[in-house]
PDB file of N, CA and C in Angstrom:
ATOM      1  N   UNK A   1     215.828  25.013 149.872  1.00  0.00           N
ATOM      2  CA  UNK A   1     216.404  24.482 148.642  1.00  0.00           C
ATOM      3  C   UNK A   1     217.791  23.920 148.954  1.00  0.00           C
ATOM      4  N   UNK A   2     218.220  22.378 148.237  1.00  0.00           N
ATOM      5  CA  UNK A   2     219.422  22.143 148.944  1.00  0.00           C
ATOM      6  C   UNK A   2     220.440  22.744 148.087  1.00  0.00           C
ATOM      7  N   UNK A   3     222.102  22.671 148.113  1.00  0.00           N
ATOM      8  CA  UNK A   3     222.951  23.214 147.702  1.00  0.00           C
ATOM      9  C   UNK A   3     222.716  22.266 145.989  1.00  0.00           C
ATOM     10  N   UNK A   4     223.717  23.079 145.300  1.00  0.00           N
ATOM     11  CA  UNK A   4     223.516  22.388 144.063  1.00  0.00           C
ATOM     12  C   UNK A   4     224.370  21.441 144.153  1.00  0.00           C
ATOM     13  N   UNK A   5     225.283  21.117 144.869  1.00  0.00           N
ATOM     14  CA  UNK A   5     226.872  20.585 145.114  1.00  0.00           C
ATOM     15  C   UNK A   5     226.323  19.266 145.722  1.00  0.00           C
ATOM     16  N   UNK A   6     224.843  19.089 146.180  1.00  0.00           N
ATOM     17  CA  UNK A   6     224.999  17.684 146.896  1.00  0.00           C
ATOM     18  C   UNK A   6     224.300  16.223 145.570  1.00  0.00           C
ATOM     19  N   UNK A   7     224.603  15.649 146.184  1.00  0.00           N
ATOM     20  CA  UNK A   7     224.079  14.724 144.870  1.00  0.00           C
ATOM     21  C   UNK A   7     222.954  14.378 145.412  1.00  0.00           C
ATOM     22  N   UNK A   8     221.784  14.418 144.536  1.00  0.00           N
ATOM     23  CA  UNK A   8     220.833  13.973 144.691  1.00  0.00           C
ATOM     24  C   UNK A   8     220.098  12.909 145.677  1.00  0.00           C
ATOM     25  N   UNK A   9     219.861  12.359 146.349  1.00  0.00           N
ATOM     26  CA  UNK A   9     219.206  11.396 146.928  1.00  0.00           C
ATOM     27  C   UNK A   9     218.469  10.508 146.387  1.00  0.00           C
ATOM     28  N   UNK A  10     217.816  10.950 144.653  1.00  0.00           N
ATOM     29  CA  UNK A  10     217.011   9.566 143.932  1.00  0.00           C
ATOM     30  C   UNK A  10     217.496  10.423 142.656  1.00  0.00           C
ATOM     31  N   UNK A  11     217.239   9.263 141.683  1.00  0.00           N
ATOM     32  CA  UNK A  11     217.254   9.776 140.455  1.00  0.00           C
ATOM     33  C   UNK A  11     215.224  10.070 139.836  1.00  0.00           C
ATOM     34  N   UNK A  12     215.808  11.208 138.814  1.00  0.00           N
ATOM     35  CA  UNK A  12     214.984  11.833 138.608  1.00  0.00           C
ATOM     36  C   UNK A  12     214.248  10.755 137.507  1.00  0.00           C
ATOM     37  N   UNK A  13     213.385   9.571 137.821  1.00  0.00           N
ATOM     38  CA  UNK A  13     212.542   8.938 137.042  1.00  0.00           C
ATOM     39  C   UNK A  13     211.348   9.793 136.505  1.00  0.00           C
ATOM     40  N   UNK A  14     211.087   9.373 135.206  1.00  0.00           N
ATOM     41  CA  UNK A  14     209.672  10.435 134.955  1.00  0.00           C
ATOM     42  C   UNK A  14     209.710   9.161 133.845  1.00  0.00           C
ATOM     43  N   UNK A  15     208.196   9.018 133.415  1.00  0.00           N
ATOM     44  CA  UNK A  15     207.677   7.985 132.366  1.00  0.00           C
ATOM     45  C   UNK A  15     208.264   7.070 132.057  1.00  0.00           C
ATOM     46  N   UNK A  16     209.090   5.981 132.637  1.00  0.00           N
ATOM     47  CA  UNK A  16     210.235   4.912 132.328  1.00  0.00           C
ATOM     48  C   UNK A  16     209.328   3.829 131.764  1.00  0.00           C
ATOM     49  N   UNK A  17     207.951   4.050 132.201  1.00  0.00           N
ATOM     50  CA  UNK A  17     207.424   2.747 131.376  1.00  0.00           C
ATOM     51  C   UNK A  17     206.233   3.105 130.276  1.00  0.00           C
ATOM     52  N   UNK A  18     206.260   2.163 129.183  1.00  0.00           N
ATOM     53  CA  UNK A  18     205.199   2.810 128.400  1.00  0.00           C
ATOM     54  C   UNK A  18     203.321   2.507 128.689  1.00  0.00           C
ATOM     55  N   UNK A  19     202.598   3.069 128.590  1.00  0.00           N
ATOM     56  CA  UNK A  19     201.505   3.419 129.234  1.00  0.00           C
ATOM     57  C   UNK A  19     200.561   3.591 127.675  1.00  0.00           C
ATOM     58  N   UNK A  20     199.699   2.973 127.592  1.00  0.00           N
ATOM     59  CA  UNK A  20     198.650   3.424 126.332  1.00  0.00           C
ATOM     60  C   UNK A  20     197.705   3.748 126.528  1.00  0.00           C
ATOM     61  N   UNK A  21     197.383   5.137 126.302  1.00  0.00           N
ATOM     62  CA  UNK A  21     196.066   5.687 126.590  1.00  0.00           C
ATOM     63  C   UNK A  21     194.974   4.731 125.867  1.00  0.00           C
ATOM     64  N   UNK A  22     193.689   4.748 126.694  1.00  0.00           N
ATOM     65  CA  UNK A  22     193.242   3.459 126.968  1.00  0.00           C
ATOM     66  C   UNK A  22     192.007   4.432 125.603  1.00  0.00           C
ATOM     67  N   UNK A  23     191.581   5.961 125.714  1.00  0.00           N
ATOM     68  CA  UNK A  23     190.986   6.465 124.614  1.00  0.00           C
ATOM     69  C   UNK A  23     191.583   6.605 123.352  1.00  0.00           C
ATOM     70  N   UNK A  24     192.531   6.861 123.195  1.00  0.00           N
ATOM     71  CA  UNK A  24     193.541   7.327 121.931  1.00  0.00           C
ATOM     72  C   UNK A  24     194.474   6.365 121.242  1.00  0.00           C
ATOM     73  N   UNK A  25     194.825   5.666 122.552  1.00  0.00           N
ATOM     74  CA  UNK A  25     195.744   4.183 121.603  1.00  0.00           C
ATOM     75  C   UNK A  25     197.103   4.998 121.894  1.00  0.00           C
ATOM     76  N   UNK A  26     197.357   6.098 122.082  1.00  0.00           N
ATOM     77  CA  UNK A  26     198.960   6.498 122.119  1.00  0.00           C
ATOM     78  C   UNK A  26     199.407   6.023 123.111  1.00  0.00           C
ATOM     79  N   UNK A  27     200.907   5.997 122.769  1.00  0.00           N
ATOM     80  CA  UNK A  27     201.773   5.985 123.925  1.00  0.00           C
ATOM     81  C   UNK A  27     202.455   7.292 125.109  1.00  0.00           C
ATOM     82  N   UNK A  28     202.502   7.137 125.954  1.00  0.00           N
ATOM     83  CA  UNK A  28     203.187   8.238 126.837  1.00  0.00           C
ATOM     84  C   UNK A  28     204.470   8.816 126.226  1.00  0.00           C
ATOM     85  N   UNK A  29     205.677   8.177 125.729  1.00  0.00           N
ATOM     86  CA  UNK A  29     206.472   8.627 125.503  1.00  0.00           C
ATOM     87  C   UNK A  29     206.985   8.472 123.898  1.00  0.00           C
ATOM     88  N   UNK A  30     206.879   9.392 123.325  1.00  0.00           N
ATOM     89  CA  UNK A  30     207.311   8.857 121.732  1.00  0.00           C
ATOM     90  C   UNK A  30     208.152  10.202 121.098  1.00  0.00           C
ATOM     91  N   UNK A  31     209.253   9.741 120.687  1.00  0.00           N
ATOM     92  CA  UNK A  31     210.236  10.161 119.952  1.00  0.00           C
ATOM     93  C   UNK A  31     209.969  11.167 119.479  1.00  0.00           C
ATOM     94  N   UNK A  32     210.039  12.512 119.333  1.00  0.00           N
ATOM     95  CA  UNK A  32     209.845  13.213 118.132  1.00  0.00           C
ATOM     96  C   UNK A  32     210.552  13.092 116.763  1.00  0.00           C
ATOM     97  N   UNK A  33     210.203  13.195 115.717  1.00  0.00           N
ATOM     98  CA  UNK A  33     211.008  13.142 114.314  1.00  0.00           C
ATOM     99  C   UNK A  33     212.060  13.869 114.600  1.00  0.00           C
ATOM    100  N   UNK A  34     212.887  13.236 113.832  1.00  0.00           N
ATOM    101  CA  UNK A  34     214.661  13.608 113.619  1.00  0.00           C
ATOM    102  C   UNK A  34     214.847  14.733 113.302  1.00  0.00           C
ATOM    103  N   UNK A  35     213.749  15.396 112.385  1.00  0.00           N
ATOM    104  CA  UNK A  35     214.289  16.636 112.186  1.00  0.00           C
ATOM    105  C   UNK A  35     213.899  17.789 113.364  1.00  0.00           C
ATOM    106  N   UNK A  36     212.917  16.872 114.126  1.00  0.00           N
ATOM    107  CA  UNK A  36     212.667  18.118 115.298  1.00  0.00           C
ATOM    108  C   UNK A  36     213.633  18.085 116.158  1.00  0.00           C
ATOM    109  N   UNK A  37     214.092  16.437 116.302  1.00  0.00           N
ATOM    110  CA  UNK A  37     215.382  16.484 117.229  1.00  0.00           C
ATOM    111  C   UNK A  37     215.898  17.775 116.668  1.00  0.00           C
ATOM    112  N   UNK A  38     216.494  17.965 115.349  1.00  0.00           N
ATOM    113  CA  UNK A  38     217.417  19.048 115.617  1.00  0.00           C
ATOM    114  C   UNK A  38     217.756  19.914 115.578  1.00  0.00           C
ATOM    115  N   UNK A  39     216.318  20.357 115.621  1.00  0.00           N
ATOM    116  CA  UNK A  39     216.347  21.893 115.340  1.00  0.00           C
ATOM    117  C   UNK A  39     215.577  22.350 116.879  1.00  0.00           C
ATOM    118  N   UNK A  40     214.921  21.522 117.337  1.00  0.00           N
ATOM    119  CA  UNK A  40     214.227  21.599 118.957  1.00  0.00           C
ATOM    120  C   UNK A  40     212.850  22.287 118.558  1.00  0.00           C
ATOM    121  N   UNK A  41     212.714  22.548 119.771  1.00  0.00           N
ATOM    122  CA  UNK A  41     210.984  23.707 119.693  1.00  0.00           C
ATOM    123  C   UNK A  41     211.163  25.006 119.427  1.00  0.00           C
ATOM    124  N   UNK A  42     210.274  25.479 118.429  1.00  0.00           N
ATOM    125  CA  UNK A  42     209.633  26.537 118.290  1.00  0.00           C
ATOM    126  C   UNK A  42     209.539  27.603 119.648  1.00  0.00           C
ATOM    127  N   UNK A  43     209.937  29.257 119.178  1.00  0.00           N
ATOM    128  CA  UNK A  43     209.418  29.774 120.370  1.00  0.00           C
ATOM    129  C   UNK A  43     207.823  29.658 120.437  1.00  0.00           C
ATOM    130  N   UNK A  44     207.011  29.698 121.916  1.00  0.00           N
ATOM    131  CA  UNK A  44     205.766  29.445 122.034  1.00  0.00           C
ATOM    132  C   UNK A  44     205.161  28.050 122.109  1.00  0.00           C
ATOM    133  N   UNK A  45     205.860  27.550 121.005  1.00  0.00           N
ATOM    134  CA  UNK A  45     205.600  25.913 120.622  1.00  0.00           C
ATOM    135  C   UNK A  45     205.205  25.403 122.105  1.00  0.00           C
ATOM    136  N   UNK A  46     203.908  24.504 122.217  1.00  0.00           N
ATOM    137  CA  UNK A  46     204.031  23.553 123.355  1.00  0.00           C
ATOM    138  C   UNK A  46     203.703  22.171 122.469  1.00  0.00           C
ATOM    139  N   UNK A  47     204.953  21.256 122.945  1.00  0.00           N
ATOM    140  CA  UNK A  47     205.358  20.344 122.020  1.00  0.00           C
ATOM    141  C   UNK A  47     204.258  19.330 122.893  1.00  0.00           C
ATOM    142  N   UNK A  48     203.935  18.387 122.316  1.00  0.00           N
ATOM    143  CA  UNK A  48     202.891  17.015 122.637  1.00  0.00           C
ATOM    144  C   UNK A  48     203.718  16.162 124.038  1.00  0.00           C
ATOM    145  N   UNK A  49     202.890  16.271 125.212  1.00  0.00           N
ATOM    146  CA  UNK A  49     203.207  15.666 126.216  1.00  0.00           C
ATOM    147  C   UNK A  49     204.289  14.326 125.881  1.00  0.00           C
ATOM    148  N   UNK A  50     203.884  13.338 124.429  1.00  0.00           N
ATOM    149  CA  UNK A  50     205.085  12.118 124.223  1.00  0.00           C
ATOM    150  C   UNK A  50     206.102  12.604 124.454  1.00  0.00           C
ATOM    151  N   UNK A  51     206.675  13.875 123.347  1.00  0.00           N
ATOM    152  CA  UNK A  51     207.680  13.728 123.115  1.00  0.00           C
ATOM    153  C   UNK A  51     208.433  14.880 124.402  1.00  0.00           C
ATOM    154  N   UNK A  52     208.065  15.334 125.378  1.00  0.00           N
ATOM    155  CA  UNK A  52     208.870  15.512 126.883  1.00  0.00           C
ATOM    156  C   UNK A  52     208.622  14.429 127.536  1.00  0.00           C
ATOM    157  N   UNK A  53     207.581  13.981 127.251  1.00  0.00           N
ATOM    158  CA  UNK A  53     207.835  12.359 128.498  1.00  0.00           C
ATOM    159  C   UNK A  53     208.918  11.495 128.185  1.00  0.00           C
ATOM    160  N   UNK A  54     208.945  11.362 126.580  1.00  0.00           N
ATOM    161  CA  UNK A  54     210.517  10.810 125.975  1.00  0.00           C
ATOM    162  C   UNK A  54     211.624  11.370 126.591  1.00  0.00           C
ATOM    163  N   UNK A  55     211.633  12.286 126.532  1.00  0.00           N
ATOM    164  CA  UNK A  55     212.906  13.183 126.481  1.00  0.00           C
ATOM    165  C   UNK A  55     213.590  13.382 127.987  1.00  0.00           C
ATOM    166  N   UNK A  56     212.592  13.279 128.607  1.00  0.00           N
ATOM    167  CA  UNK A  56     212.924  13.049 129.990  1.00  0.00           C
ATOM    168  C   UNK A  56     212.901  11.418 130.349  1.00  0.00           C
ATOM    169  N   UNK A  57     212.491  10.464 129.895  1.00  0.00           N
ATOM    170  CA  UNK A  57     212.680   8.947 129.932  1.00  0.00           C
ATOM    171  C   UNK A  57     214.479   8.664 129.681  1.00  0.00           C
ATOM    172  N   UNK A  58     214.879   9.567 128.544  1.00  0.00           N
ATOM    173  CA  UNK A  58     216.319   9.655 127.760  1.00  0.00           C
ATOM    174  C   UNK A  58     217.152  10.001 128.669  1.00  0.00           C
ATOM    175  N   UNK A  59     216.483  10.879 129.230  1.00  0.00           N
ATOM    176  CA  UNK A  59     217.759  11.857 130.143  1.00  0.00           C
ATOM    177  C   UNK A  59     218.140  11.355 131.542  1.00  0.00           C
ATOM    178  N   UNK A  60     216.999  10.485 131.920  1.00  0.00           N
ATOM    179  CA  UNK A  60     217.068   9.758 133.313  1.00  0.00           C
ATOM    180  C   UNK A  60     217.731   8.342 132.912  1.00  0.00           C
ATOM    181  N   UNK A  61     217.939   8.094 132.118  1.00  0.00           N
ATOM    182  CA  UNK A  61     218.804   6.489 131.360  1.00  0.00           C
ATOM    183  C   UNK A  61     220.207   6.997 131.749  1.00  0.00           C
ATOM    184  N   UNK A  62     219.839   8.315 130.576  1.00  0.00           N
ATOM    185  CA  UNK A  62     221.830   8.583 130.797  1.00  0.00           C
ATOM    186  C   UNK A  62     222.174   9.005 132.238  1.00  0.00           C
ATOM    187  N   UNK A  63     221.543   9.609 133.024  1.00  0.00           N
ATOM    188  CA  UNK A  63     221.855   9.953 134.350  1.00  0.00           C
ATOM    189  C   UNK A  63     222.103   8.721 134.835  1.00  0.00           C
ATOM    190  N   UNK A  64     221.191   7.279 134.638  1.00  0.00           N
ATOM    191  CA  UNK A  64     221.669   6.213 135.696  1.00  0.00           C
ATOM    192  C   UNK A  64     222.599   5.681 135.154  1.00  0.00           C
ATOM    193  N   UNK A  65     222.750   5.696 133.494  1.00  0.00           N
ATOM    194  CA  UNK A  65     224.052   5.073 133.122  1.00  0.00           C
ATOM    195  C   UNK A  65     225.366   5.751 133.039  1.00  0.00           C
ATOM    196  N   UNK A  66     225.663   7.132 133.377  1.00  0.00           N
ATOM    197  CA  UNK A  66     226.514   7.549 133.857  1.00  0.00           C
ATOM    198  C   UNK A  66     226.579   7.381 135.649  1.00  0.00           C
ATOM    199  N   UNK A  67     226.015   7.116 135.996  1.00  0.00           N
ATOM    200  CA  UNK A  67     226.119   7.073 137.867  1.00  0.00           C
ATOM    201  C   UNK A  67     226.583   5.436 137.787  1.00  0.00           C
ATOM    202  N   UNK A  68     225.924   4.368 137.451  1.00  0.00           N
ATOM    203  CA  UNK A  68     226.560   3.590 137.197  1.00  0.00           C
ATOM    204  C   UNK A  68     227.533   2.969 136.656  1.00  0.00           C
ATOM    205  N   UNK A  69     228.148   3.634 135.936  1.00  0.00           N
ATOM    206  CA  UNK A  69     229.556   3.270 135.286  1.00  0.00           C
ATOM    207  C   UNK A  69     230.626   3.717 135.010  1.00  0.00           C
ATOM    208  N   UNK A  70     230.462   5.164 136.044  1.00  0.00           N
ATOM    209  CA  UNK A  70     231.069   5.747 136.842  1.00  0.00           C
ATOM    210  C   UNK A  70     232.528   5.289 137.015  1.00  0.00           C
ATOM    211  N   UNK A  71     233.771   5.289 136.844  1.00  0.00           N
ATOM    212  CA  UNK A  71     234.888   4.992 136.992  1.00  0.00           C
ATOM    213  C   UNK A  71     235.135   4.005 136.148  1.00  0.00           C
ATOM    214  N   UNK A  72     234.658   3.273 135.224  1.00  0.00           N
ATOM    215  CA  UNK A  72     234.841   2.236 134.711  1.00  0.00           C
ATOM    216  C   UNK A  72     235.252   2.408 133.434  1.00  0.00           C
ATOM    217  N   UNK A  73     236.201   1.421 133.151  1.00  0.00           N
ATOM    218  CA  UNK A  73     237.081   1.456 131.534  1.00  0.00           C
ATOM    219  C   UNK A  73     235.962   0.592 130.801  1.00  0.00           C
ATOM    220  N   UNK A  74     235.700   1.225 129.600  1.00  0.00           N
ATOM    221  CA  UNK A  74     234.837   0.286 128.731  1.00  0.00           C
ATOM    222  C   UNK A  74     236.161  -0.685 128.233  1.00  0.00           C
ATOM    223  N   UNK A  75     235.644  -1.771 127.761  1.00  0.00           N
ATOM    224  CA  UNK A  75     236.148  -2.849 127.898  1.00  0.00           C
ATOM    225  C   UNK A  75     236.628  -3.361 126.210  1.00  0.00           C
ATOM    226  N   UNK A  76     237.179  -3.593 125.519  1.00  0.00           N
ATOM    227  CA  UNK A  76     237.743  -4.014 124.231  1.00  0.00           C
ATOM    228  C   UNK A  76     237.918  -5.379 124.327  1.00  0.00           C
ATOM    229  N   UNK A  77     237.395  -6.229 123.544  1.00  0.00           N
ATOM    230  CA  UNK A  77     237.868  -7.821 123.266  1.00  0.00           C
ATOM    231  C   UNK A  77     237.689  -8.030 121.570  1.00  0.00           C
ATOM    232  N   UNK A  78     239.287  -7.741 121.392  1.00  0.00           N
ATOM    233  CA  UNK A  78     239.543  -7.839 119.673  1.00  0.00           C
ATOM    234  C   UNK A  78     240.188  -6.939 119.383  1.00  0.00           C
ATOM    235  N   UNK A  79     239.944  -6.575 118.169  1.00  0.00           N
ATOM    236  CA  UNK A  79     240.670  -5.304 117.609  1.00  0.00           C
ATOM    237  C   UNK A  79     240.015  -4.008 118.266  1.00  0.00           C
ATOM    238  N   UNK A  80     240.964  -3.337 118.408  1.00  0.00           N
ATOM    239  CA  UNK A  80     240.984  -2.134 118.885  1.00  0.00           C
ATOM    240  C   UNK A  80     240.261  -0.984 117.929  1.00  0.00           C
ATOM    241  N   UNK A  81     239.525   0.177 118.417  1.00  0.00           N
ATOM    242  CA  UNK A  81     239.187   1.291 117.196  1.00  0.00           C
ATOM    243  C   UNK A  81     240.235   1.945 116.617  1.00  0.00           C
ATOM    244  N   UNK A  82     239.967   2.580 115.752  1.00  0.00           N
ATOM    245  CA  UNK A  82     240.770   3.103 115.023  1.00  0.00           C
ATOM    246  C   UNK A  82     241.234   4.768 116.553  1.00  0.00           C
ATOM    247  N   UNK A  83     242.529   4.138 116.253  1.00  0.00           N
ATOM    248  CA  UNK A  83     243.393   5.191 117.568  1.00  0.00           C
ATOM    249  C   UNK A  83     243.009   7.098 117.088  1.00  0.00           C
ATOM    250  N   UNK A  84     242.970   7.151 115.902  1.00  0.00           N
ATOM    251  CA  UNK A  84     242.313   8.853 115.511  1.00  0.00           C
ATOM    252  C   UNK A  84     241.382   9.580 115.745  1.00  0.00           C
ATOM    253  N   UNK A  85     240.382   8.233 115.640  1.00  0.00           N
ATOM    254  CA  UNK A  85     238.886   8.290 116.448  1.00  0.00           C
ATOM    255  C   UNK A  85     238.815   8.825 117.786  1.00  0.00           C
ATOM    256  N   UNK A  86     239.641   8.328 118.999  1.00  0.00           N
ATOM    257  CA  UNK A  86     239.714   8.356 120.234  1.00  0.00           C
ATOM    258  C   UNK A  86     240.700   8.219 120.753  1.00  0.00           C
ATOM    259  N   UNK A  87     241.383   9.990 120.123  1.00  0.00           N
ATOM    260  CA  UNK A  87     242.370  10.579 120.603  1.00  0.00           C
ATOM    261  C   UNK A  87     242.193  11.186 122.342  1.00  0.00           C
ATOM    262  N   UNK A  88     242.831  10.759 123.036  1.00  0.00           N
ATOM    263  CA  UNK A  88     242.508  11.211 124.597  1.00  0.00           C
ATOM    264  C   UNK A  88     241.958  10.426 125.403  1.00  0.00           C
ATOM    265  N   UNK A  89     241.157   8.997 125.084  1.00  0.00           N
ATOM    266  CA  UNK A  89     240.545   7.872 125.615  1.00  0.00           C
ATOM    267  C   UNK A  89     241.581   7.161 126.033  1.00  0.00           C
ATOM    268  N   UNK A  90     241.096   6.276 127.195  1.00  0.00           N
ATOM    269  CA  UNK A  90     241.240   5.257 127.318  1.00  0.00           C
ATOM    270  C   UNK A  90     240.562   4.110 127.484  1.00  0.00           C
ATOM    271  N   UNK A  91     240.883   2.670 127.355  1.00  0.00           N
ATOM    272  CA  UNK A  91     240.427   1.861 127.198  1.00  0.00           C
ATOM    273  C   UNK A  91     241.080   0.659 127.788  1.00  0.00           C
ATOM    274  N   UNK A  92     240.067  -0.106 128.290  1.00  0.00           N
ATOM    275  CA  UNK A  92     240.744  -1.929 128.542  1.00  0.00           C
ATOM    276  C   UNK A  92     241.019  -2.808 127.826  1.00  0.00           C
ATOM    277  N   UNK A  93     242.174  -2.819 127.407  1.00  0.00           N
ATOM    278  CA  UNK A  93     241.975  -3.845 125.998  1.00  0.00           C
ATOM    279  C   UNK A  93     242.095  -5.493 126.857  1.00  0.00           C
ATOM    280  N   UNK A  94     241.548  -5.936 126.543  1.00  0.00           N
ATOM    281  CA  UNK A  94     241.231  -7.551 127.544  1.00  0.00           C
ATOM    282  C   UNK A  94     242.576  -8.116 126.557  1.00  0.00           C
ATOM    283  N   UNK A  95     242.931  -8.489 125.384  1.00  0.00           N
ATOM    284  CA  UNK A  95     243.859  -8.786 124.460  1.00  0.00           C
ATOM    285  C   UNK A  95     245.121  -8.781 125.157  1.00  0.00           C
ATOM    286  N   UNK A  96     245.278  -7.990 125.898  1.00  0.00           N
ATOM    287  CA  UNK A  96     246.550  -7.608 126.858  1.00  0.00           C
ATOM    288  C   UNK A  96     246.583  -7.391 127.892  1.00  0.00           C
ATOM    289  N   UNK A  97     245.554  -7.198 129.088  1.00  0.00           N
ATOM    290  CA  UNK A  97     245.184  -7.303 130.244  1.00  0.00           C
ATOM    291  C   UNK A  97     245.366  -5.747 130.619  1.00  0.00           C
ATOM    292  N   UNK A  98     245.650  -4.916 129.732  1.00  0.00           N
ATOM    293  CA  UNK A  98     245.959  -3.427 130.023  1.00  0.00           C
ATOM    294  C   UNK A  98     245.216  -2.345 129.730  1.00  0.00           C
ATOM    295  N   UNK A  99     245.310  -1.250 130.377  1.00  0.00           N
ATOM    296  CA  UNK A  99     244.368   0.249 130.294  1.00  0.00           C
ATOM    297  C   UNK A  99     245.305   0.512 129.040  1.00  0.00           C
ATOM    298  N   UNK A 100     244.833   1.368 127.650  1.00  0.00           N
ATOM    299  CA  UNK A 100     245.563   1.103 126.723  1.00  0.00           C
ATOM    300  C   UNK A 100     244.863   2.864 126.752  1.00  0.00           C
ATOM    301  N   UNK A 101     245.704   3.868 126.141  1.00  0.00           N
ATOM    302  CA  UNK A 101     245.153   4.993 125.551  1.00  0.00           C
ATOM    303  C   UNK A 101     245.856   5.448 124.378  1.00  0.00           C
ATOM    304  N   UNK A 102     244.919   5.971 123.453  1.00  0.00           N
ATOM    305  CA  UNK A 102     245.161   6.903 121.946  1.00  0.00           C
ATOM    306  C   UNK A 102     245.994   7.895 122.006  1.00  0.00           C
ATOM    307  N   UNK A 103     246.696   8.113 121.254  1.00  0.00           N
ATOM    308  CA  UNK A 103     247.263   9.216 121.039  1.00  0.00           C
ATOM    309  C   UNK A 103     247.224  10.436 119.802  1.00  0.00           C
ATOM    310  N   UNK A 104     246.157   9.409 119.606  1.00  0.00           N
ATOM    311  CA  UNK A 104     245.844  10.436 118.269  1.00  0.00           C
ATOM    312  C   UNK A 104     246.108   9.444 116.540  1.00  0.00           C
ATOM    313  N   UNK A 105     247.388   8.717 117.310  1.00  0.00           N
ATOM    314  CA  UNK A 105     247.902   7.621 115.978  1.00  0.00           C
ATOM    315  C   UNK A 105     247.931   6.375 116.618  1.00  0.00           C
ATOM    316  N   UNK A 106     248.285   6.097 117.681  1.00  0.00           N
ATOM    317  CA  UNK A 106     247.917   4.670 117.926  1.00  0.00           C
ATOM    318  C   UNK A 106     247.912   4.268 119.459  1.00  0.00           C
ATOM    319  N   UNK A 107     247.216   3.266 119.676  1.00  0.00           N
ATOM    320  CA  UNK A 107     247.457   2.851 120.780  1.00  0.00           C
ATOM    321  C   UNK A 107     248.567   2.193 122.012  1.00  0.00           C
ATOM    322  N   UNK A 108     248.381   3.235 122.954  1.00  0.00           N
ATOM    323  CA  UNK A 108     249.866   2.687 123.652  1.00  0.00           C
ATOM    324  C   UNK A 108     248.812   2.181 125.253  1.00  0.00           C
ATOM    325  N   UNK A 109     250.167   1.193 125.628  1.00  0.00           N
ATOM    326  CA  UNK A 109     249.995   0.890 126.786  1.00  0.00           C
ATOM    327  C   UNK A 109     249.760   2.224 128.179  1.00  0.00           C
ATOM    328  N   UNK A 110     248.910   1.698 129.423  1.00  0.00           N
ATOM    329  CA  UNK A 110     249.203   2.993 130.365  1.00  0.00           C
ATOM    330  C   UNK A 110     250.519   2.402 130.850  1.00  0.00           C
ATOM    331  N   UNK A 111     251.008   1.550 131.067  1.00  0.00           N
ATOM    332  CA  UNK A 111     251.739   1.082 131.893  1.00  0.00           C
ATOM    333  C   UNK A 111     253.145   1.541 131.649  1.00  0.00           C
ATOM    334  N   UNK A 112     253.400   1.266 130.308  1.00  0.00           N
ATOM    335  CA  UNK A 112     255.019   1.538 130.044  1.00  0.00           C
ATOM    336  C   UNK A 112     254.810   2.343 128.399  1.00  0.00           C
ATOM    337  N   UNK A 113     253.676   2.682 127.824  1.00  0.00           N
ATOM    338  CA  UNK A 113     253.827   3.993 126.941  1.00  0.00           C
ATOM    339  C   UNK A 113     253.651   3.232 125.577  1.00  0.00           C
ATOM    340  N   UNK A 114     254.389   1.846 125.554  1.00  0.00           N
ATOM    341  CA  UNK A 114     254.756   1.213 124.458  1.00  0.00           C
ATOM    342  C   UNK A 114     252.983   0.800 123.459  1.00  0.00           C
ATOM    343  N   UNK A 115     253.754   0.818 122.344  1.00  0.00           N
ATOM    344  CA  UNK A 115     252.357   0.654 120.939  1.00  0.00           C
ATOM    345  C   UNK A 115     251.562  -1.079 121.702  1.00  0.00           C
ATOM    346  N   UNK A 116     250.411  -0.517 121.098  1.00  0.00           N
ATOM    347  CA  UNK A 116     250.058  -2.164 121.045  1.00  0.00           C
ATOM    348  C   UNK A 116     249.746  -2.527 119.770  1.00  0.00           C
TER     349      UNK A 116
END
């Protein structure tokens, strides 16, 4: 078994594409209802192969879209969010060519602190 500390070698793909059972007409991966989102499974419950093939389709997205974008400032062109929202963020505001972060009340430059 390797250490838990090494990074993976592939990402963990499972059902990325949809597939229609050729007897039933379903699909491989389908959503469960919102309210199961949130309350999850039942003890015992064995939930319908869709909705873990989903759920693992979901979880391998965010794994590649966190590995991919990885260090990167999401990017702002326009008005800025509301600075209360995303207290502790930072951001690229293209408007000013600068890494800009919240403070809770407004947005300041990284560079020299000042509001934008």
């Amino acid at each position: 078994m390797s250490d838990y500390k090494e990074k993976p070698s592939h990402y963990p793909e499972f059902a990325s594409e949809d597939v229609r059972d050729q007897e039933t007409g379903q699909l491989n991966a389908v959503a469960p209802p919102r309210g199961r989102k949130s309350i999850g499974w039942q003890p015992f419950e064995e939930p319908p192969r869709q909705w873990l093939n989903w759920l693992l389709r979901v979880i391998y997205r965010w794994i590649r879209h966190f590995d991919e974008t990885r260090g990167q400032l999401e990017t702002v062109d326009g008005d800025l969010p509301d600075a209360g929202d995303w207290k502790g963020r930072i951001l690229f505001y293209e408007n000013e060519g600068v890494p800009v972060f919240s403070d809770g009340e407004r947005w300041r430059k990284v560079t020299d602190g000042e509001s934008v």
